[in-house]
PDB file of N, CA and C in Angstrom:
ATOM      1  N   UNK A   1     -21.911   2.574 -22.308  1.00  0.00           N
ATOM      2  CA  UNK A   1     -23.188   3.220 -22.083  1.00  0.00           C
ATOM      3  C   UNK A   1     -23.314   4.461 -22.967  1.00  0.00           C
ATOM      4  N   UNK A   2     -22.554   4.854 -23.278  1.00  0.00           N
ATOM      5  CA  UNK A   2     -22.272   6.102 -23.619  1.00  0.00           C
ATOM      6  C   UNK A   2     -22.423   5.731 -25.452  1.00  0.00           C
ATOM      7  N   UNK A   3     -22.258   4.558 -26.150  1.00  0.00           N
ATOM      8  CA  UNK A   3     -22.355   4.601 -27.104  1.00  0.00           C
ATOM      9  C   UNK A   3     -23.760   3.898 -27.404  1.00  0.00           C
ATOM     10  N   UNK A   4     -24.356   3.752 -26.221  1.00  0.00           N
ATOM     11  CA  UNK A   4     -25.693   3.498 -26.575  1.00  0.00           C
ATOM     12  C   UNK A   4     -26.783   5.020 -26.019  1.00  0.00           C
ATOM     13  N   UNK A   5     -26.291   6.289 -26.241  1.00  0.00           N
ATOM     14  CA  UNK A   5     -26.627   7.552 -26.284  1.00  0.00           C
ATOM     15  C   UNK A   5     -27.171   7.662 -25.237  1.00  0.00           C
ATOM     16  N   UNK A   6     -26.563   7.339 -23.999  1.00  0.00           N
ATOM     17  CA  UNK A   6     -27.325   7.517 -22.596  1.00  0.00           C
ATOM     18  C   UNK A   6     -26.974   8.943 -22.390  1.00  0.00           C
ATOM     19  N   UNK A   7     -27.056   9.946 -21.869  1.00  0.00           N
ATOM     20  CA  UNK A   7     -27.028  11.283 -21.327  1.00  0.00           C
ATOM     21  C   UNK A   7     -25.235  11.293 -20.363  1.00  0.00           C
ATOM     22  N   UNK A   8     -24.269  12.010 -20.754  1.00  0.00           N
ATOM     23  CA  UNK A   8     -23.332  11.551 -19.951  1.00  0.00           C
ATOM     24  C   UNK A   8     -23.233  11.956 -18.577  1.00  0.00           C
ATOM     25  N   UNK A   9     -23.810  12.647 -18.539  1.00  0.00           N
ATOM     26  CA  UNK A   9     -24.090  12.899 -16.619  1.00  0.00           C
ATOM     27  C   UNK A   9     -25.069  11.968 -16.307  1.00  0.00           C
ATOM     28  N   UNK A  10     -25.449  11.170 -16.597  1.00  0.00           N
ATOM     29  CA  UNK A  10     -26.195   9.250 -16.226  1.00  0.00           C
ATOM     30  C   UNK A  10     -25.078   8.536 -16.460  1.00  0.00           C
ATOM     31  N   UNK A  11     -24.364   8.941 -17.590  1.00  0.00           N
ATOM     32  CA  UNK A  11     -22.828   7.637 -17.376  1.00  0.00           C
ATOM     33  C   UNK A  11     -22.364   7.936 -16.358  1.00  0.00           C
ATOM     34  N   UNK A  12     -22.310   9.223 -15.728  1.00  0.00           N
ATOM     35  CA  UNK A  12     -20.707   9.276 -14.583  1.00  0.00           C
ATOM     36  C   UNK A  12     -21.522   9.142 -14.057  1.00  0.00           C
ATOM     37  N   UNK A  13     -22.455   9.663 -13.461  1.00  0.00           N
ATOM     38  CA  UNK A  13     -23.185   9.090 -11.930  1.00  0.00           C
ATOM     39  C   UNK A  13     -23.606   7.889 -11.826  1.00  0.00           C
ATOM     40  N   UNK A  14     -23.441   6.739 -13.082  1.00  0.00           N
ATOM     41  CA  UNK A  14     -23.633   5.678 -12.623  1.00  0.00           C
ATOM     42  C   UNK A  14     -22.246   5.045 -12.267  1.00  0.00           C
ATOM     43  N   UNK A  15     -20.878   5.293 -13.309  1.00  0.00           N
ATOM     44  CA  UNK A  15     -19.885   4.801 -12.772  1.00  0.00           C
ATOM     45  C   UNK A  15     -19.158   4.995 -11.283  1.00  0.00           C
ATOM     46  N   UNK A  16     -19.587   6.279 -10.838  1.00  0.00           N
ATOM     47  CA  UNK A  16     -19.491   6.737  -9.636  1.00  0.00           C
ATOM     48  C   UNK A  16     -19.825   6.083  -8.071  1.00  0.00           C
ATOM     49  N   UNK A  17     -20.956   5.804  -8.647  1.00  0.00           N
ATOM     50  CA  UNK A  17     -21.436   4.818  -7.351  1.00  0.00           C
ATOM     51  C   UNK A  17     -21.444   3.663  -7.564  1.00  0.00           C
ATOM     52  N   UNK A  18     -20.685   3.116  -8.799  1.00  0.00           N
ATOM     53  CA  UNK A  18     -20.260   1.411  -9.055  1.00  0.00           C
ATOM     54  C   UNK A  18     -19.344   1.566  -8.057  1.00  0.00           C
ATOM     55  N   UNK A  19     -18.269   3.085  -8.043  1.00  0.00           N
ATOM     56  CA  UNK A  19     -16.841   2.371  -7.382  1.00  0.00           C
ATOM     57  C   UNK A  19     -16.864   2.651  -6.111  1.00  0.00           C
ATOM     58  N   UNK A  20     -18.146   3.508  -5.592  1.00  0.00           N
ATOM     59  CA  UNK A  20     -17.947   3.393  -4.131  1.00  0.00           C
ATOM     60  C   UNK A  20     -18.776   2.117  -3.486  1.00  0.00           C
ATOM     61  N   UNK A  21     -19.269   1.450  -4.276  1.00  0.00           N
ATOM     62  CA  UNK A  21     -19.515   0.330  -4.075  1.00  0.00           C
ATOM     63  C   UNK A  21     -18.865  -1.120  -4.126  1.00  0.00           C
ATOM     64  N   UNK A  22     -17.756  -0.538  -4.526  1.00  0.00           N
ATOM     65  CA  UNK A  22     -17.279  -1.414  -5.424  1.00  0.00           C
ATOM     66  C   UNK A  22     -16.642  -2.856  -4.120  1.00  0.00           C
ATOM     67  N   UNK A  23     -15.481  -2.166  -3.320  1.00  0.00           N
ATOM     68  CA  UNK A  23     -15.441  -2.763  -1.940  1.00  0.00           C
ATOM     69  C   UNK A  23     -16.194  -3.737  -1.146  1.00  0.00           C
ATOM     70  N   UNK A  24     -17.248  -3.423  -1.439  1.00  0.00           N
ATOM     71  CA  UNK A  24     -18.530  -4.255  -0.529  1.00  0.00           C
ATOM     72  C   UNK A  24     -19.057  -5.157  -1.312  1.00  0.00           C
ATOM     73  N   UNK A  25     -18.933  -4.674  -2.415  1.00  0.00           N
ATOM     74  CA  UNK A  25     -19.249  -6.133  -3.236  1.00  0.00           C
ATOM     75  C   UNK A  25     -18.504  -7.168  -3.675  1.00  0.00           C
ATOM     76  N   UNK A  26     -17.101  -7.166  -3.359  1.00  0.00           N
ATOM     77  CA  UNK A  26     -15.842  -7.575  -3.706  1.00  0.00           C
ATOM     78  C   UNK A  26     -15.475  -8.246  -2.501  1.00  0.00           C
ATOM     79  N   UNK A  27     -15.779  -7.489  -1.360  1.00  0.00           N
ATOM     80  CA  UNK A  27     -16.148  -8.159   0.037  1.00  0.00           C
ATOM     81  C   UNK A  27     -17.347  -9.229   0.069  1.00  0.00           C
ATOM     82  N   UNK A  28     -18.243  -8.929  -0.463  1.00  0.00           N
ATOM     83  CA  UNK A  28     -19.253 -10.201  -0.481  1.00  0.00           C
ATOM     84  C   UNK A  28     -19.034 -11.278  -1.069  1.00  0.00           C
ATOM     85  N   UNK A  29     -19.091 -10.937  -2.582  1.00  0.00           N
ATOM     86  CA  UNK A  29     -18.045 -12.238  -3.638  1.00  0.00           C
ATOM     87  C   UNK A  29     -17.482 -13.009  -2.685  1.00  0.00           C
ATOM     88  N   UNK A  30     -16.358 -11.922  -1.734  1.00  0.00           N
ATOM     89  CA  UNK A  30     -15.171 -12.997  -1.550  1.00  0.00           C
ATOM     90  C   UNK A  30     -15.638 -13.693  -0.050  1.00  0.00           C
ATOM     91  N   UNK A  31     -16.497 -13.477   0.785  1.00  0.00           N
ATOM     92  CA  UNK A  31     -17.112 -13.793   1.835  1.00  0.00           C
ATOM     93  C   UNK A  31     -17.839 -15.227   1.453  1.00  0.00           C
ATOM     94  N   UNK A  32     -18.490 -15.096   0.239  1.00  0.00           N
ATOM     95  CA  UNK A  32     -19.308 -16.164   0.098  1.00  0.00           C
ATOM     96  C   UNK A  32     -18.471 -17.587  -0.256  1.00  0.00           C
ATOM     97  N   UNK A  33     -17.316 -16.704  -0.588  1.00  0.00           N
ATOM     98  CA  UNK A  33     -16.796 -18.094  -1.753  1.00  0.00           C
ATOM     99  C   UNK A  33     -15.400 -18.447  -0.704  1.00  0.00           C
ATOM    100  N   UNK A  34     -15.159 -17.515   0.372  1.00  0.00           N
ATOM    101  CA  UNK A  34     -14.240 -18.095   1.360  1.00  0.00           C
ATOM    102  C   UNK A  34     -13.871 -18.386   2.888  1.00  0.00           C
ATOM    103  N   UNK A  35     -15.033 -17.185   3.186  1.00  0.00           N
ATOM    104  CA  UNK A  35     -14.975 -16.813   4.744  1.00  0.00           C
ATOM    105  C   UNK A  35     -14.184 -17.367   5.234  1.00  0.00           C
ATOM    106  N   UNK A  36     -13.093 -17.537   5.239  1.00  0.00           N
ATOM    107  CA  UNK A  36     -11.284 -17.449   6.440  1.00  0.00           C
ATOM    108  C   UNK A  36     -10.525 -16.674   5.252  1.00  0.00           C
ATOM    109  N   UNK A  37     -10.297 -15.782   5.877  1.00  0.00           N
ATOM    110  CA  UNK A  37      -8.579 -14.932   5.367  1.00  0.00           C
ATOM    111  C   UNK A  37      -7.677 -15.960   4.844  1.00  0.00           C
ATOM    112  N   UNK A  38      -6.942 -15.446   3.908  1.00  0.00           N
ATOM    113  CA  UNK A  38      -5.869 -16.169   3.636  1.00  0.00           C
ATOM    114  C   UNK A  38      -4.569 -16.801   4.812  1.00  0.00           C
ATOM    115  N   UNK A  39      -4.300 -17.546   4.961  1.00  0.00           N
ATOM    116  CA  UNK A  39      -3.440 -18.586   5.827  1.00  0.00           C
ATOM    117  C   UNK A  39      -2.032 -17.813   5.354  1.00  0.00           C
ATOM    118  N   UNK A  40      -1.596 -18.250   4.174  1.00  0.00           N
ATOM    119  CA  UNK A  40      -0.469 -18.432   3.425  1.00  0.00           C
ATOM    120  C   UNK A  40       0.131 -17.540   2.567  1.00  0.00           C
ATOM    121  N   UNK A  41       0.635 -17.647   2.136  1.00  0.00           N
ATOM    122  CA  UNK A  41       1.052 -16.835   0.675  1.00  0.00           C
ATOM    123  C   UNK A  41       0.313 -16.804  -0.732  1.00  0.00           C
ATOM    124  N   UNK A  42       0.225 -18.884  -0.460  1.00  0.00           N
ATOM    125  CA  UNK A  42      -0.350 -19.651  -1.961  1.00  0.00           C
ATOM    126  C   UNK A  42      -2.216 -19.089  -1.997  1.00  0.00           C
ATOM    127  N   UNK A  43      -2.329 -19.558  -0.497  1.00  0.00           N
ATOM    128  CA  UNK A  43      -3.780 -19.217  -0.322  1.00  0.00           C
ATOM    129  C   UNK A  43      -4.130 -17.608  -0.991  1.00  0.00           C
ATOM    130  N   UNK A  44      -3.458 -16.468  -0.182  1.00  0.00           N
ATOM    131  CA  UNK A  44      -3.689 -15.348  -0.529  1.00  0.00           C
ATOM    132  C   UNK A  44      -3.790 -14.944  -2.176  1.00  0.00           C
ATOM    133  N   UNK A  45      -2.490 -15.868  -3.075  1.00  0.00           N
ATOM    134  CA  UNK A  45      -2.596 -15.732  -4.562  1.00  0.00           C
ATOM    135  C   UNK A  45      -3.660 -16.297  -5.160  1.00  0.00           C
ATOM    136  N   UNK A  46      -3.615 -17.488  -4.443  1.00  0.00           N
ATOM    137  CA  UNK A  46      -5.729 -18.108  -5.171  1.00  0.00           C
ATOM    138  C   UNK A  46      -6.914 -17.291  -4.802  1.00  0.00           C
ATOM    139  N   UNK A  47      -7.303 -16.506  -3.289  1.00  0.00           N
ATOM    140  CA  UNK A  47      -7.626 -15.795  -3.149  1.00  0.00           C
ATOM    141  C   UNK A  47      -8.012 -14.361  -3.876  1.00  0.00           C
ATOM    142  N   UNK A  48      -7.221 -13.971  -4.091  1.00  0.00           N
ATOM    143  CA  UNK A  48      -6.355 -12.438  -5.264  1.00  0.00           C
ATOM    144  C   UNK A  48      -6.833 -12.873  -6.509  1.00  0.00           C
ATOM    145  N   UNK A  49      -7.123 -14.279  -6.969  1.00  0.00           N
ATOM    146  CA  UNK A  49      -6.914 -14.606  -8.588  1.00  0.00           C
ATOM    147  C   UNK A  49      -8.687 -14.454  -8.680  1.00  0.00           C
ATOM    148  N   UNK A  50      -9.238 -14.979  -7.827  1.00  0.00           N
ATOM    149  CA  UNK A  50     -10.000 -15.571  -7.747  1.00  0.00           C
ATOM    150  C   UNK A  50     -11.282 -14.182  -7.559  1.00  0.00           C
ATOM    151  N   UNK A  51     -10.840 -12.989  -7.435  1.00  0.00           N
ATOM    152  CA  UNK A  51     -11.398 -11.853  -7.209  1.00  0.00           C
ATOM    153  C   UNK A  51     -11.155 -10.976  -8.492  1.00  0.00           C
ATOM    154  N   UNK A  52     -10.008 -11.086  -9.258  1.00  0.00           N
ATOM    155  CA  UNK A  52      -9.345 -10.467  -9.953  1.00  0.00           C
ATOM    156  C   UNK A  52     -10.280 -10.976 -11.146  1.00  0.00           C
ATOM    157  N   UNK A  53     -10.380 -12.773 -11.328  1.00  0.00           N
ATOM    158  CA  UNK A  53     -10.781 -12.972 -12.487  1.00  0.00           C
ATOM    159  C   UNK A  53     -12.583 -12.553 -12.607  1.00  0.00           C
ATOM    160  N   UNK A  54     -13.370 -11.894 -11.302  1.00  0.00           N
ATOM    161  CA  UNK A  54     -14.535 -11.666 -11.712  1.00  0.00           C
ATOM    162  C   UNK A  54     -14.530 -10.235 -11.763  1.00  0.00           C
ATOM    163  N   UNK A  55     -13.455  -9.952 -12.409  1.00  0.00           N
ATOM    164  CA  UNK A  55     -13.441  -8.134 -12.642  1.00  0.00           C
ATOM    165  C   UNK A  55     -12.985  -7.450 -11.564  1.00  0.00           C
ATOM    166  N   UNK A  56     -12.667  -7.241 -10.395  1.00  0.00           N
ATOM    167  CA  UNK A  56     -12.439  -6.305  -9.352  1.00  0.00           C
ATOM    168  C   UNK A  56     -10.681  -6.392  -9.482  1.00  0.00           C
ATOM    169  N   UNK A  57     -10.924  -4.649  -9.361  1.00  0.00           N
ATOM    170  CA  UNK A  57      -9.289  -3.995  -9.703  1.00  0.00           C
ATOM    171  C   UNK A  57      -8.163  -4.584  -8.504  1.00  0.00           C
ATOM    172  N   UNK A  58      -7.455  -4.884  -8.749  1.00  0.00           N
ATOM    173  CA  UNK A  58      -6.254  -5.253  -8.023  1.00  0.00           C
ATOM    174  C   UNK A  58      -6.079  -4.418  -6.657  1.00  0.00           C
ATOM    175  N   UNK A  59      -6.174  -3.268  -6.346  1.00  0.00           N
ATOM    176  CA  UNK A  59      -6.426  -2.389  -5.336  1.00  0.00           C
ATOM    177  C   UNK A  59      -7.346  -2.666  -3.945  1.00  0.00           C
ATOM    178  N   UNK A  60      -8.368  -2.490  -5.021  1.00  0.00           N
ATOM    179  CA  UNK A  60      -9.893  -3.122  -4.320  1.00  0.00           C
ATOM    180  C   UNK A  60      -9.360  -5.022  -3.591  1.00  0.00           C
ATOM    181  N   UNK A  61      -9.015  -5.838  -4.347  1.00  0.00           N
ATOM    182  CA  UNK A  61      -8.794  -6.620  -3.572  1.00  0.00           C
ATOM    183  C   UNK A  61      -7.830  -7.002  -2.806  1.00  0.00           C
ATOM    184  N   UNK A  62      -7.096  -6.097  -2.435  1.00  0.00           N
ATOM    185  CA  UNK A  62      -6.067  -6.126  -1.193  1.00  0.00           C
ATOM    186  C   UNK A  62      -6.524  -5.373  -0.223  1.00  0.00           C
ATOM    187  N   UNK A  63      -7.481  -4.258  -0.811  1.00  0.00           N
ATOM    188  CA  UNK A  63      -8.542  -4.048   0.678  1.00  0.00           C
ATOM    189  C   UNK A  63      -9.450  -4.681   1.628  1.00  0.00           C
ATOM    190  N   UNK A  64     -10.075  -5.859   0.277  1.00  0.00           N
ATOM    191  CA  UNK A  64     -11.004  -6.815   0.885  1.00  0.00           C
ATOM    192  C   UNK A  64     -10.378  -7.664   1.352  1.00  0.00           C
ATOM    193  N   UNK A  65      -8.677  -8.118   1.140  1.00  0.00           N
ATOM    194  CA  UNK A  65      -8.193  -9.380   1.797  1.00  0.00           C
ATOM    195  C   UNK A  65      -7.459  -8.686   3.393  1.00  0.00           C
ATOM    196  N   UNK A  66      -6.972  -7.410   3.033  1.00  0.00           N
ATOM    197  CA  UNK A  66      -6.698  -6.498   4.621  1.00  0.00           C
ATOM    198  C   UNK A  66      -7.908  -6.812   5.388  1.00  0.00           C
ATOM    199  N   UNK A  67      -9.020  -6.465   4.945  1.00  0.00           N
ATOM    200  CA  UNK A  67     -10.524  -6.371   5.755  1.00  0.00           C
ATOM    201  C   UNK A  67     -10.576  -7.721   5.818  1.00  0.00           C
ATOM    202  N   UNK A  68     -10.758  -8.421   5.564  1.00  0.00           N
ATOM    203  CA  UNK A  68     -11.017 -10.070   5.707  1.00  0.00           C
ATOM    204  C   UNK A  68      -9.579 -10.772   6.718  1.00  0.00           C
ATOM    205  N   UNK A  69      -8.540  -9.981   6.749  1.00  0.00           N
ATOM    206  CA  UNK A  69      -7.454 -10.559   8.049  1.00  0.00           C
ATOM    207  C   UNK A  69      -8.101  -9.837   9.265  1.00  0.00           C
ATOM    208  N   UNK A  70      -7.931  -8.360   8.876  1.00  0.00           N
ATOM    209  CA  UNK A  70      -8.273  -8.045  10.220  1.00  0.00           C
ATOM    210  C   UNK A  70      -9.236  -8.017  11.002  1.00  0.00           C
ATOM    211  N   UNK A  71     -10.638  -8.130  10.193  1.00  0.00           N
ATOM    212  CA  UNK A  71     -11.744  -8.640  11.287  1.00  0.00           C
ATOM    213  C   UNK A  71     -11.737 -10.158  11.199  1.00  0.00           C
ATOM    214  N   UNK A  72     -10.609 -11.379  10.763  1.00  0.00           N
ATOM    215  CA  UNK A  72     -10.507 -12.206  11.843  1.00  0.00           C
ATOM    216  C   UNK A  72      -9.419 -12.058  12.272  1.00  0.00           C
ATOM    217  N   UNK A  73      -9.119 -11.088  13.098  1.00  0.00           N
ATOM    218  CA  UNK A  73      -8.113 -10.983  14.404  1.00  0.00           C
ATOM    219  C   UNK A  73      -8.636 -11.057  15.470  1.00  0.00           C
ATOM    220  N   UNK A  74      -8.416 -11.586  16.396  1.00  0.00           N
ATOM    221  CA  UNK A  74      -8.784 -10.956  18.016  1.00  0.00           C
ATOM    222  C   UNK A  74      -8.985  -9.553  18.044  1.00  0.00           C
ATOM    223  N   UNK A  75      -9.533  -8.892  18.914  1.00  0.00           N
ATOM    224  CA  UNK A  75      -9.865  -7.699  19.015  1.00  0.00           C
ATOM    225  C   UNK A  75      -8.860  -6.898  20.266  1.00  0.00           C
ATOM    226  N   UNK A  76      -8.284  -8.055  20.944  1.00  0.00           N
ATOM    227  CA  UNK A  76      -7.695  -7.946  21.978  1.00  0.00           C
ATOM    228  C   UNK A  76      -6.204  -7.821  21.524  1.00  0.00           C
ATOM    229  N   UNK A  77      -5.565  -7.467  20.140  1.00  0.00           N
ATOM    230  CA  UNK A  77      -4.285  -8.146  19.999  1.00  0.00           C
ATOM    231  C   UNK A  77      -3.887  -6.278  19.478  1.00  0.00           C
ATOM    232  N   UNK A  78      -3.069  -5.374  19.472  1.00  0.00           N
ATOM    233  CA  UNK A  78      -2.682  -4.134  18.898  1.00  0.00           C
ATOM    234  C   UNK A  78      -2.391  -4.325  17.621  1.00  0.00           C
TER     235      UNK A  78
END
């Protein structure tokens, strides 16, 4: 953006709220294309690949696969 002479306080405030966004959209991606948590190990690596290869940082998707086990847990379980 920046080498197409955008103003750089418009670059960071746009990269800024890409990454607090970033989660929820990485959560959606992966909602649409799996809704059940990973089972397995194998599952979780196709899962992981499968997030990784549409750009989202490695970080980000071990949050969305944490968030995607634990709201399908029982609610009843510690």
């Amino acid at each position: 953006m920046r080498a197409k002479s955008l103003a750089p306080e418009l670059v960071d405030e746009t990269l800024q709220r890409a990454r607090e966004t970033e989660q929820a959209r990485a959560f959606e991606v992966w909602r649409r294309r799996f809704q059940a948590p990973p089972s397995d190990a194998h599952e979780r690596a196709r899962q992981s690949r499968f997030l990784l290869a549409r750009g989202f940082e490695a970080a980000v998707v071990q949050r969305v696969l944490k968030q995607a086990t634990d709201e399908a847990e029982p609610q009843g379980k510690p």
